[in-house]
C-alpha atoms as a PDB file:
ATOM      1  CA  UNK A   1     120.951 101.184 110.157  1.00  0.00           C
ATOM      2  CA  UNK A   2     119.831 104.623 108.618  1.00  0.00           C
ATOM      3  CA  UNK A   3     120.221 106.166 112.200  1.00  0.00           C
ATOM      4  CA  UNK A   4     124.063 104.363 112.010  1.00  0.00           C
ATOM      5  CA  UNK A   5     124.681 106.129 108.340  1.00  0.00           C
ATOM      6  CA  UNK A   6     123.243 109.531 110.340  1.00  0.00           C
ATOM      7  CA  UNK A   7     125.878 108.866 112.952  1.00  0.00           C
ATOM      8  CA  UNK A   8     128.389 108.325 110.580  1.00  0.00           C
ATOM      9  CA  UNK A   9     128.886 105.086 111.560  1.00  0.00           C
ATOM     10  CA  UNK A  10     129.567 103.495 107.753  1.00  0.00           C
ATOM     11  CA  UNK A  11     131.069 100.179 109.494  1.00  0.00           C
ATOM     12  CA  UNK A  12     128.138  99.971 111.698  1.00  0.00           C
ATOM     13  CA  UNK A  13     125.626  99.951 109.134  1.00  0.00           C
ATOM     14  CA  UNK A  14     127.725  97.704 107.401  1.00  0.00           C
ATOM     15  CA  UNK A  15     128.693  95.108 109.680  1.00  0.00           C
ATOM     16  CA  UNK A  16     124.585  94.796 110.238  1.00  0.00           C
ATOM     17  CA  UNK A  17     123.259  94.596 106.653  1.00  0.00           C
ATOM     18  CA  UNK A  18     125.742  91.871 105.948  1.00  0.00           C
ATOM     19  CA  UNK A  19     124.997  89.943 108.734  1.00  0.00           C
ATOM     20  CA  UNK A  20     120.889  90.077 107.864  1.00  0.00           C
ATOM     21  CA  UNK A  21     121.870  89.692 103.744  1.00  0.00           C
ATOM     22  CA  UNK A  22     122.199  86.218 103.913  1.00  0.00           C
ATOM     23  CA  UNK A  23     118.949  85.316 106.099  1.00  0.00           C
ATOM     24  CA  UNK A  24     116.985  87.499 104.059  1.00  0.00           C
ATOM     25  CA  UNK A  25     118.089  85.781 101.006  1.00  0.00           C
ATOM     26  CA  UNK A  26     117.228  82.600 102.220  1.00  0.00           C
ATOM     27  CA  UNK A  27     113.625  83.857 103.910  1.00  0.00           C
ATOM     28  CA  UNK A  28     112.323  86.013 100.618  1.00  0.00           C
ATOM     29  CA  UNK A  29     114.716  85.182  97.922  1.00  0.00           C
ATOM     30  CA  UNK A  30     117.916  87.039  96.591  1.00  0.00           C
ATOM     31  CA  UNK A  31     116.149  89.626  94.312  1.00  0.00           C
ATOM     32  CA  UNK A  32     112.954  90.075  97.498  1.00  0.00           C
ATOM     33  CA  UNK A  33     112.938  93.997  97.908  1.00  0.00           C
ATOM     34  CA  UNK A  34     114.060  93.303 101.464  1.00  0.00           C
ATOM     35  CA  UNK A  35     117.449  91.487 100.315  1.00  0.00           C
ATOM     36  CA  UNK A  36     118.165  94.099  97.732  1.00  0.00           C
ATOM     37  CA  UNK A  37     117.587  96.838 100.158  1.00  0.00           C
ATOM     38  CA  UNK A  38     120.358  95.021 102.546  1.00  0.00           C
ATOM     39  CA  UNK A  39     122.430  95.144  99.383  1.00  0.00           C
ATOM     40  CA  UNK A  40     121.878  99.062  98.509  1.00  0.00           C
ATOM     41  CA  UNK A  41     122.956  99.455 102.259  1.00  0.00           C
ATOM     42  CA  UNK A  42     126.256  96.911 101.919  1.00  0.00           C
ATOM     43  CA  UNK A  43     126.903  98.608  99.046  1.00  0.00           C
ATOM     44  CA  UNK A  44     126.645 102.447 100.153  1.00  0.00           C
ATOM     45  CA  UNK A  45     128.546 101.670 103.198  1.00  0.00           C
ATOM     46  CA  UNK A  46     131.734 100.304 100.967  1.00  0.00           C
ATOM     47  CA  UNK A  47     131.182 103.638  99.151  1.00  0.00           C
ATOM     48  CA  UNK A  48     130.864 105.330 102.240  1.00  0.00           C
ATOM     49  CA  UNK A  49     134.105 103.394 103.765  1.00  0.00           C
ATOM     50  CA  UNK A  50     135.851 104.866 100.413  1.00  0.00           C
ATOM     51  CA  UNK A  51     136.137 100.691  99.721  1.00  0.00           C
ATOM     52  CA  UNK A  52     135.271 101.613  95.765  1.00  0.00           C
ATOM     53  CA  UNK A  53     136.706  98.931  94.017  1.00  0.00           C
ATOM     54  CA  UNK A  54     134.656  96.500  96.374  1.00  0.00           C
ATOM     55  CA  UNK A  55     131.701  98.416  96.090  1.00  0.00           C
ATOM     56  CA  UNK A  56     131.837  98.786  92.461  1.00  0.00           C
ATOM     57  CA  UNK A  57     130.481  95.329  91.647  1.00  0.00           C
ATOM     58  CA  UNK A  58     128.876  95.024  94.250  1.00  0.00           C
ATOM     59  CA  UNK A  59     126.450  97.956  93.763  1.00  0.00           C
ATOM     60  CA  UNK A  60     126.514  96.591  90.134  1.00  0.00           C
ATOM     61  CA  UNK A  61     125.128  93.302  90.823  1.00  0.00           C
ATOM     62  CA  UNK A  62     122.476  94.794  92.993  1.00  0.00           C
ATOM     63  CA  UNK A  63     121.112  97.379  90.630  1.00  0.00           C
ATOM     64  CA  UNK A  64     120.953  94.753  87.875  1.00  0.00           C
ATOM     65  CA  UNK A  65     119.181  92.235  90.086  1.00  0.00           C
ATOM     66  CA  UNK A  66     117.053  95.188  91.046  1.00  0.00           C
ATOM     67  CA  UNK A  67     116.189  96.156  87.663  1.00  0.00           C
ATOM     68  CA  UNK A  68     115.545  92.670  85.800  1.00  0.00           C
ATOM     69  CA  UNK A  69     113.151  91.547  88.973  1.00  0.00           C
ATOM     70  CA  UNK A  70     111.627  95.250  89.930  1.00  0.00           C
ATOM     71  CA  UNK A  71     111.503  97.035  86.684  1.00  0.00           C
ATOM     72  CA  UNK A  72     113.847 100.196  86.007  1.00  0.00           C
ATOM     73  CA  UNK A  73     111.388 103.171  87.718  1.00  0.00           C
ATOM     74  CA  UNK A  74     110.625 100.963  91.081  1.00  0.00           C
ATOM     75  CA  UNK A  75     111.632 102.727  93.936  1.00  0.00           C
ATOM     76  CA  UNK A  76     114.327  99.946  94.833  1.00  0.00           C
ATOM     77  CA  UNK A  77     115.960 100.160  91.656  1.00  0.00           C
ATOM     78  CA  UNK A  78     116.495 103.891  91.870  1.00  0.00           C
ATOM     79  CA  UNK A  79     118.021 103.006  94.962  1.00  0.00           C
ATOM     80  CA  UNK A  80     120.359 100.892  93.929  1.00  0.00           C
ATOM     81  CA  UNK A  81     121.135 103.046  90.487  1.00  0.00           C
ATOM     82  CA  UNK A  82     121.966 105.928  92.733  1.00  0.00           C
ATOM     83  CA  UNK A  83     124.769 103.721  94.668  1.00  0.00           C
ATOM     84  CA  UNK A  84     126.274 102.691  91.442  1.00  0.00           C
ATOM     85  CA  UNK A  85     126.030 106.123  90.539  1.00  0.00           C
ATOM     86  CA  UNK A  86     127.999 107.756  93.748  1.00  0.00           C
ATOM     87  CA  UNK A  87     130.421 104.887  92.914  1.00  0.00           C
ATOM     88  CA  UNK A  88     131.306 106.416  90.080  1.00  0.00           C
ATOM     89  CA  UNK A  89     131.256 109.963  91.026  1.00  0.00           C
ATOM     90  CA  UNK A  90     133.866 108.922  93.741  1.00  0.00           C
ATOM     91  CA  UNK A  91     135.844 107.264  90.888  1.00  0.00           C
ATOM     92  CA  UNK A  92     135.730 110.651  89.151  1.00  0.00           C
ATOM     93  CA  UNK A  93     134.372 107.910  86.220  1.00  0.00           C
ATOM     94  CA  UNK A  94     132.501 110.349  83.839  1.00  0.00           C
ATOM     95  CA  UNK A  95     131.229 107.810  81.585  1.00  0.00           C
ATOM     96  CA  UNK A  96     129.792 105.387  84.123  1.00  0.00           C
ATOM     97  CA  UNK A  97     127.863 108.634  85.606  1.00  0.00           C
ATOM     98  CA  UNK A  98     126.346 109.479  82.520  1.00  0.00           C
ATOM     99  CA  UNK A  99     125.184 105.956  81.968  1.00  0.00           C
ATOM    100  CA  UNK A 100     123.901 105.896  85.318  1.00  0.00           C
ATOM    101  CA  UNK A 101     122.338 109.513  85.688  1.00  0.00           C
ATOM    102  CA  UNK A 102     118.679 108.746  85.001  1.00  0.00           C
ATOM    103  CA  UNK A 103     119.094 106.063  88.193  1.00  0.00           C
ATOM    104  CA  UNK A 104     120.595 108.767  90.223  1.00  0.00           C
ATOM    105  CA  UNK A 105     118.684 110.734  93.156  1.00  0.00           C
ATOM    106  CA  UNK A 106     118.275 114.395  92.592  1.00  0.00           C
ATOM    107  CA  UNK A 107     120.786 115.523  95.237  1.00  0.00           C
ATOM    108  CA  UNK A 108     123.482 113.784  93.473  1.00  0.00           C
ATOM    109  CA  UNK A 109     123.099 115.686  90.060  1.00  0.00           C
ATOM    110  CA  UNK A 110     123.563 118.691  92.108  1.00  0.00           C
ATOM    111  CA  UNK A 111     127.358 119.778  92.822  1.00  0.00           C
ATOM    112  CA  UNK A 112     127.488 120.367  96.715  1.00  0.00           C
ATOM    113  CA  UNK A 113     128.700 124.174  97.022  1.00  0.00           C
ATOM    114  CA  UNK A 114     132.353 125.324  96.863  1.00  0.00           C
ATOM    115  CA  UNK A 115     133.927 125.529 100.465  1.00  0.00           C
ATOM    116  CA  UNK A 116     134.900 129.158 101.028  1.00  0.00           C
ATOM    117  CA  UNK A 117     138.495 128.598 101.108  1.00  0.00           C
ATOM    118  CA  UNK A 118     138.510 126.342  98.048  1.00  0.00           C
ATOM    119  CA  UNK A 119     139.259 126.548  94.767  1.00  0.00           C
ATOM    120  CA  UNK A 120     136.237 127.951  92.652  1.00  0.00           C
ATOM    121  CA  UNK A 121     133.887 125.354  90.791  1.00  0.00           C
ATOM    122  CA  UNK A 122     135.109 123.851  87.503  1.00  0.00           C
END
């Protein structure tokens, strides 16, 4: 799936994780690391697929399931922080991002540099 997400092939990645979500959940449970990494994928896919208000939730539900059952500085739950996190930045929601910065990988807090024929940064 990561090589799919390299290929930029969002629907890919997605159409896979859902279809192993389920079986996971019923093998390990729905808060097993394995399930809730299927989620994080689901879930940064819809981001990916610019599907935000799906996503949203989702990503929601998976970082709180994440945190209650992994703790807030497991790897996982970072994970899963960090998609609710670029669902928010793509929302241009300011508030969720600051409520969701400490969950968010270092890349994110970083602006990505101006293009050269683009406007300067803000």
């Amino acid at each position: 799936m990561l090589r799919l997400f390299r290929d930029r092939d969002s629907q890919g990645a997605l159409d896979i994780a859902r279809r192993f979500e389920e079986p996971s959940t019923r093998k390990y449970g729905a808060n097993h690391t394995a399930t809730l990494r299927f989620r994080c994928i689901i879930g940064e896919a819809l981001l990916a697929l610019n599907k935000l208000d799906e996503a949203l939730p989702y990503a929601q539900a998976t970082f709180e399931a994440a945190r209650a059952n992994l703790g807030p500085a497991h790897p996982d739950t970072k994970i899963a922080g960090s998609v609710v996190y670029g669902v928010y930045a793509a929302k241009d929601d300011t508030r969720g991002m600051e409520k969701m910065r400490p969950f968010a990988r270092d890349e994110q807090l970083t602006p990505p540099p101006p293009k050269p024929d683009g406007p300067p940064p803000k």
